[in-house]
PDB file of N, CA and C in Angstrom:
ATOM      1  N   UNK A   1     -34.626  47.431   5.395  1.00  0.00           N
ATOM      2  CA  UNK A   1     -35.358  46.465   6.228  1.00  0.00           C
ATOM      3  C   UNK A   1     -36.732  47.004   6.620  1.00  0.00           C
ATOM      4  N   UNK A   2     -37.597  46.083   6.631  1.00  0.00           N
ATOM      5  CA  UNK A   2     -38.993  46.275   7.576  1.00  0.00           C
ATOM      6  C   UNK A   2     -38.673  46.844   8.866  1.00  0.00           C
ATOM      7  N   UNK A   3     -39.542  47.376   8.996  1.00  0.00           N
ATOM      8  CA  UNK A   3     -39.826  48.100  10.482  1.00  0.00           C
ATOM      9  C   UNK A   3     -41.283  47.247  11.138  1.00  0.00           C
ATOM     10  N   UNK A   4     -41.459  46.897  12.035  1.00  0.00           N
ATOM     11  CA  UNK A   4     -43.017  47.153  12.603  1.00  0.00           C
ATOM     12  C   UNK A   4     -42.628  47.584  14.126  1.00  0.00           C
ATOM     13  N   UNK A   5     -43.609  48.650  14.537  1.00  0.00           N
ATOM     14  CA  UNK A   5     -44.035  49.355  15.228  1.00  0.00           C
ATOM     15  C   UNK A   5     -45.444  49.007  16.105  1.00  0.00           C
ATOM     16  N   UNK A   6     -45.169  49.145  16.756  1.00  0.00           N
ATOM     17  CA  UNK A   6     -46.520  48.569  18.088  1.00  0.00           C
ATOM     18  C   UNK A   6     -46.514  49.437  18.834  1.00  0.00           C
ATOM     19  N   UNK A   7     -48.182  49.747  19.026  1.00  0.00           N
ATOM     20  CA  UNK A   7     -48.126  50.910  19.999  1.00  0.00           C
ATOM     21  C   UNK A   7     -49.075  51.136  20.666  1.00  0.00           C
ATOM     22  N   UNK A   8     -49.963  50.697  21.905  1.00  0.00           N
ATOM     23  CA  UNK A   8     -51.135  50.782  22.465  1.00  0.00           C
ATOM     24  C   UNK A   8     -51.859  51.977  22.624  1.00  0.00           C
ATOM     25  N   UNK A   9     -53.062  52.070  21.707  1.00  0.00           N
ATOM     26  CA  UNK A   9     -53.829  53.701  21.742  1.00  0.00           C
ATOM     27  C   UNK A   9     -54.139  53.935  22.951  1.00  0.00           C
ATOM     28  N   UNK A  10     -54.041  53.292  23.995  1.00  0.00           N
ATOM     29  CA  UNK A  10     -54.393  53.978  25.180  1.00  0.00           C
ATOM     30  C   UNK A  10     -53.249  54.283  25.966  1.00  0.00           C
ATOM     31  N   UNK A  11     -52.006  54.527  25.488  1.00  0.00           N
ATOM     32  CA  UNK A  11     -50.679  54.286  26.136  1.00  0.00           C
ATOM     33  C   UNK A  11     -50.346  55.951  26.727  1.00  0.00           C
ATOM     34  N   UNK A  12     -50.334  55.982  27.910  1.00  0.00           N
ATOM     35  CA  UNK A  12     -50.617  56.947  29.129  1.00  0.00           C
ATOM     36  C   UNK A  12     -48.944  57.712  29.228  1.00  0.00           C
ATOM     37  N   UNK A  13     -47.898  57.195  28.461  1.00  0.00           N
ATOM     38  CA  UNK A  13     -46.790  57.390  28.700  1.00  0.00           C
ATOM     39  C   UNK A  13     -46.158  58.136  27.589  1.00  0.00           C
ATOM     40  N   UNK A  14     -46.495  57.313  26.354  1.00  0.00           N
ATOM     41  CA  UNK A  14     -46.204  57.941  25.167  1.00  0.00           C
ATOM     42  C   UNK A  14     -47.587  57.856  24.074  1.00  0.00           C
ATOM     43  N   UNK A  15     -48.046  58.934  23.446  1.00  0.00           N
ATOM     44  CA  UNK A  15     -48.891  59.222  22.773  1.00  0.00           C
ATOM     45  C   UNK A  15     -48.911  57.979  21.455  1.00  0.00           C
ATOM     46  N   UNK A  16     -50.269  57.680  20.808  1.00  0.00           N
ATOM     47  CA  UNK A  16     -49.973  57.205  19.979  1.00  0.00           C
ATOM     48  C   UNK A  16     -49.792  57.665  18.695  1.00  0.00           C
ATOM     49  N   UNK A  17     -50.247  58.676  18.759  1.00  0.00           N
ATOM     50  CA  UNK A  17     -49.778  59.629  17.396  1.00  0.00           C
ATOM     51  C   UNK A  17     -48.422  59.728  17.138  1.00  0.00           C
ATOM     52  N   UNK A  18     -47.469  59.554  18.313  1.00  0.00           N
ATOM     53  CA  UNK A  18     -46.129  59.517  17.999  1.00  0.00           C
ATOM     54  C   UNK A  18     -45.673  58.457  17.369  1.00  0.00           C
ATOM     55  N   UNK A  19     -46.043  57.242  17.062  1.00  0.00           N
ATOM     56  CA  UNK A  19     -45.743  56.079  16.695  1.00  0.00           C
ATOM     57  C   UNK A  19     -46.162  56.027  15.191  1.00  0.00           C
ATOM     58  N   UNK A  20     -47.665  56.894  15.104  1.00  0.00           N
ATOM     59  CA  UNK A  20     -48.134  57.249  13.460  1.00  0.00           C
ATOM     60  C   UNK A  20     -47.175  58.194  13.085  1.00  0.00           C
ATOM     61  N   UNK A  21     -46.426  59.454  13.913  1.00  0.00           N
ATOM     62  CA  UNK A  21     -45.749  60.060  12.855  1.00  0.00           C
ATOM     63  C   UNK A  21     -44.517  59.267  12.923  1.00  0.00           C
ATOM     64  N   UNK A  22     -43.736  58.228  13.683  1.00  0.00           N
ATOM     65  CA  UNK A  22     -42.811  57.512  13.153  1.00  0.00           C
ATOM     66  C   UNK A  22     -42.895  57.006  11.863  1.00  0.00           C
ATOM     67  N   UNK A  23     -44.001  56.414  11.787  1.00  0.00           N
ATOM     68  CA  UNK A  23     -44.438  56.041  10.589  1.00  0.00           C
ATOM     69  C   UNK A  23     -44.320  56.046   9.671  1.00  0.00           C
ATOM     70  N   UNK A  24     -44.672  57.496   9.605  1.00  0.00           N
ATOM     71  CA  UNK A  24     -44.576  58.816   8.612  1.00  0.00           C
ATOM     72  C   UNK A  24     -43.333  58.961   7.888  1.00  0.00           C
ATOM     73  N   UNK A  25     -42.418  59.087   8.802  1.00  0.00           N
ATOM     74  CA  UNK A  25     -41.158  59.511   8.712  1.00  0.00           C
ATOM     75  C   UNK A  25     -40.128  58.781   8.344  1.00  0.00           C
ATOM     76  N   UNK A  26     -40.576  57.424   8.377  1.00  0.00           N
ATOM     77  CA  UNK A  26     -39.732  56.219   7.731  1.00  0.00           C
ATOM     78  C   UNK A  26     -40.187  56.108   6.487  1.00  0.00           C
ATOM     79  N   UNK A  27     -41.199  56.269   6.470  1.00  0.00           N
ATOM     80  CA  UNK A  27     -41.884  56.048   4.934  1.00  0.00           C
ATOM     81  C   UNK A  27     -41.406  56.815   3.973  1.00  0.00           C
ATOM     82  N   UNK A  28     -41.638  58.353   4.523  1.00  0.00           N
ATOM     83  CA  UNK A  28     -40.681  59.225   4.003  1.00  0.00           C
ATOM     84  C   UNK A  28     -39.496  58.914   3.427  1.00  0.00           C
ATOM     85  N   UNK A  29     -38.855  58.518   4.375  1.00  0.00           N
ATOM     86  CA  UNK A  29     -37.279  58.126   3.863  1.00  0.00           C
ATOM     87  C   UNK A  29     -37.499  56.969   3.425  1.00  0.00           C
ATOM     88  N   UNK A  30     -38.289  56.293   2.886  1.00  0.00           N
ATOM     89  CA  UNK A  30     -38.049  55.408   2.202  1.00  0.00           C
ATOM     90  C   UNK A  30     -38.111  53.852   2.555  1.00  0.00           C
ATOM     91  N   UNK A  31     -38.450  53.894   3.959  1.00  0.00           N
ATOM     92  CA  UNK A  31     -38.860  53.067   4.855  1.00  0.00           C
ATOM     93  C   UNK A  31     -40.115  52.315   4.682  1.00  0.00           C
ATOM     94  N   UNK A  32     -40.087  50.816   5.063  1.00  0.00           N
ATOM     95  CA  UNK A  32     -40.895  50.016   4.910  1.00  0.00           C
ATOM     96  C   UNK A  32     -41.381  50.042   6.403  1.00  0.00           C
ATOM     97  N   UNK A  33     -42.574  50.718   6.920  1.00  0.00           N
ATOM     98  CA  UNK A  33     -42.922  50.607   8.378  1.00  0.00           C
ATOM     99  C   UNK A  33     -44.258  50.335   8.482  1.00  0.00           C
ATOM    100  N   UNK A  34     -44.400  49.389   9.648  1.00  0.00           N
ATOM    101  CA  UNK A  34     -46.056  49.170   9.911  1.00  0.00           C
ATOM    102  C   UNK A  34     -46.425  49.300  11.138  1.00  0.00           C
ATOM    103  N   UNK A  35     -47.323  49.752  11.257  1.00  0.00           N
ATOM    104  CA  UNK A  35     -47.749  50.176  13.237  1.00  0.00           C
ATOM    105  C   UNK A  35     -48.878  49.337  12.953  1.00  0.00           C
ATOM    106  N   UNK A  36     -48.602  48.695  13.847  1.00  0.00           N
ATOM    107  CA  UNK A  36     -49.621  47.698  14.606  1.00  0.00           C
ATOM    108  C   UNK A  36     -50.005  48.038  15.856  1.00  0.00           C
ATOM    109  N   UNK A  37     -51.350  49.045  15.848  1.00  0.00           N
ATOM    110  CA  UNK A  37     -52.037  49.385  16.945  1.00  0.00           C
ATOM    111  C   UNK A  37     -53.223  48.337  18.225  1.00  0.00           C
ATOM    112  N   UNK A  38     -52.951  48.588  19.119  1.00  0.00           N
ATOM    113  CA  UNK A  38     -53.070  47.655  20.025  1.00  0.00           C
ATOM    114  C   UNK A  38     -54.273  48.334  21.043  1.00  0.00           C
ATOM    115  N   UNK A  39     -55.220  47.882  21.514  1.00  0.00           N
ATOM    116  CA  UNK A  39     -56.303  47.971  22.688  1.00  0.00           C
ATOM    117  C   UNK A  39     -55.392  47.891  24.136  1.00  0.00           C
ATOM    118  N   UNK A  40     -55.024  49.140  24.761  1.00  0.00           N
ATOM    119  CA  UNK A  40     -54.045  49.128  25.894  1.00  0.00           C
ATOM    120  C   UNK A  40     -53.248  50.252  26.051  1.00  0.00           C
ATOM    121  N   UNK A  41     -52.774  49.994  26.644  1.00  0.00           N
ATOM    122  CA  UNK A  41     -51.758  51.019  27.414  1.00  0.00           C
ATOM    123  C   UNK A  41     -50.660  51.034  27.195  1.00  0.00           C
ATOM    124  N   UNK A  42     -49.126  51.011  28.036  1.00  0.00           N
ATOM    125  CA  UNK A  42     -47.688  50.997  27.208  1.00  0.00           C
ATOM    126  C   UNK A  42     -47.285  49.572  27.508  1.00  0.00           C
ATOM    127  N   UNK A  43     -47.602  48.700  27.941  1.00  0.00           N
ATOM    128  CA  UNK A  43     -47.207  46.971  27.703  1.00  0.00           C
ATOM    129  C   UNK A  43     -47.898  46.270  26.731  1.00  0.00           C
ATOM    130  N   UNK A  44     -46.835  45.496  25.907  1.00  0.00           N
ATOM    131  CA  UNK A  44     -47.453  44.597  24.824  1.00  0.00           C
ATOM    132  C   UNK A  44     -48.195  43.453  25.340  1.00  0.00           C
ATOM    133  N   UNK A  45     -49.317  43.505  24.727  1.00  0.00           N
ATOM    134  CA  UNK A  45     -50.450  42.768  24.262  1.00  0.00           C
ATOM    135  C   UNK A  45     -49.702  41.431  24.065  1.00  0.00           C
ATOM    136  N   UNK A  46     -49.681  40.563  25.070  1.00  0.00           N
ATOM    137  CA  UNK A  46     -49.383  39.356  24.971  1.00  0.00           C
ATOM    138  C   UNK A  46     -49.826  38.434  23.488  1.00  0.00           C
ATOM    139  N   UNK A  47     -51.285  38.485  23.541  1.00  0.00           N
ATOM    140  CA  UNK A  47     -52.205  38.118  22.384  1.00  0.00           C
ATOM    141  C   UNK A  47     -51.300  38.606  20.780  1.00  0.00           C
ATOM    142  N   UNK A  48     -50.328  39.707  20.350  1.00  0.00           N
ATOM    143  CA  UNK A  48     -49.682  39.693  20.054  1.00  0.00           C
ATOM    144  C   UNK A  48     -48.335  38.888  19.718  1.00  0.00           C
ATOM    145  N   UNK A  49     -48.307  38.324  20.762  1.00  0.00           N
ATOM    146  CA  UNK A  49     -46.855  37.936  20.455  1.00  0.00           C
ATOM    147  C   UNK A  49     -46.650  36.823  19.254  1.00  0.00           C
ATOM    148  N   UNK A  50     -47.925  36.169  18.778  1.00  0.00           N
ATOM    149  CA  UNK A  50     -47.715  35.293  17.341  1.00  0.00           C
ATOM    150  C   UNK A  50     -47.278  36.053  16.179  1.00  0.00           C
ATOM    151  N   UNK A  51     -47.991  37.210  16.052  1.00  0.00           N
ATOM    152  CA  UNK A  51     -47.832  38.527  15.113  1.00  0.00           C
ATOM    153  C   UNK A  51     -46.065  38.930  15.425  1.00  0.00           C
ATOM    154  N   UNK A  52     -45.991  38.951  16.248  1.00  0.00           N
ATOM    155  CA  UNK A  52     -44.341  39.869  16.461  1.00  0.00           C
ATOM    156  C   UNK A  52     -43.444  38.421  15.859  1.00  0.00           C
ATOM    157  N   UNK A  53     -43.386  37.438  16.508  1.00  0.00           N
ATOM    158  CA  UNK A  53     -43.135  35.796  16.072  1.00  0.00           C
ATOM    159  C   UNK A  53     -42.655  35.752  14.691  1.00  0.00           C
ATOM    160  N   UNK A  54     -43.984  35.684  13.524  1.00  0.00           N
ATOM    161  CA  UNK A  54     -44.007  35.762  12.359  1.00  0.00           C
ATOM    162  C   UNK A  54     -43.274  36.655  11.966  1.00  0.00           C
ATOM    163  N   UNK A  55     -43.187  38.234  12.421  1.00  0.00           N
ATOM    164  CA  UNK A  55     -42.546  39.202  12.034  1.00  0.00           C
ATOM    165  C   UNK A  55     -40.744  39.006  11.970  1.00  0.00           C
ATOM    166  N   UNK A  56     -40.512  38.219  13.078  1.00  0.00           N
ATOM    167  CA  UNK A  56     -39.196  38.480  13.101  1.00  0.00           C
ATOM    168  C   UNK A  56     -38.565  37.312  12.237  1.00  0.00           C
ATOM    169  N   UNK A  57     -39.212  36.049  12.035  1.00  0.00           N
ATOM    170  CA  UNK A  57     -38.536  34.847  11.653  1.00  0.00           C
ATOM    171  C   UNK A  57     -38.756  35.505   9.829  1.00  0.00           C
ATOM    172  N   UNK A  58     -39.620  36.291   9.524  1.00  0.00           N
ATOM    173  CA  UNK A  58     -39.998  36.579   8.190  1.00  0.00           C
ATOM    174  C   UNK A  58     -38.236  37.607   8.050  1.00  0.00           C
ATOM    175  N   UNK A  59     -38.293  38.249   8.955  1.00  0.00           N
ATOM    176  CA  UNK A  59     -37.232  39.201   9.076  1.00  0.00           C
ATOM    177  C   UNK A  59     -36.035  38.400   8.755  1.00  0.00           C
ATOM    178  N   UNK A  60     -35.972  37.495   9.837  1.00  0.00           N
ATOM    179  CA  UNK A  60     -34.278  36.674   9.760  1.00  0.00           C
ATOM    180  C   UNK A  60     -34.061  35.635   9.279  1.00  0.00           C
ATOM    181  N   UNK A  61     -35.343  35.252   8.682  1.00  0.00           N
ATOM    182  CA  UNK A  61     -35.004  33.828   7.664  1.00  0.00           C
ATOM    183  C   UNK A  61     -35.062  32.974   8.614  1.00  0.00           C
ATOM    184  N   UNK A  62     -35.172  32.882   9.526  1.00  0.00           N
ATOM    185  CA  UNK A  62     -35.268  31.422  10.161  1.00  0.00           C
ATOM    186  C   UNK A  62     -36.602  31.247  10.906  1.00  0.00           C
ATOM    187  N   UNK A  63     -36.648  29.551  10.486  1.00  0.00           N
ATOM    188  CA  UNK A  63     -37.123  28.509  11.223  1.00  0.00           C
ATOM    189  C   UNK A  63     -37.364  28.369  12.419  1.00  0.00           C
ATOM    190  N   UNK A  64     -38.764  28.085  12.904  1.00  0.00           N
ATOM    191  CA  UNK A  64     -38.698  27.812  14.385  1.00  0.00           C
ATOM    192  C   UNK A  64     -37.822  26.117  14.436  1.00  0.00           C
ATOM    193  N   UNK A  65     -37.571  26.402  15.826  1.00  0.00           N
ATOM    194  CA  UNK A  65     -36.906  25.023  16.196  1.00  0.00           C
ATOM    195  C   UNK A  65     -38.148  23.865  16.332  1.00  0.00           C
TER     196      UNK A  65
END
């Protein structure tokens, strides 16, 4: 399965380099992963949420209602 990963470069809590070497490390193994870096801190970017949307219905096959 896809992975995506979100991670605000200004995120005060957890680094964002940690989210690039997740990255890394799925890929490694063989993993399909994408970090989608964000302007912010550790809460998602509302402005996002069409992107995450698409991501998951692409994921589970379904249809919006």
């Amino acid at each position: 399965p896809r992975v995506l990963l979100t991670h605000g470069r200004e995120d005060p809590v957890v680094p964002f380099a940690a989210s690039e070497r997740l990255q890394q490390l799925l890929q490694g193994a063989g993993g399909k992963a994408e970090l989608l870096g964000f302007s912010g801190g550790h809460s998602i970017d509302p402005a996002l949420f069409p992107q995450l949307r698409t991501f998951l219905q692409d994921q589970l096959g379904a249809a919006p209602a």
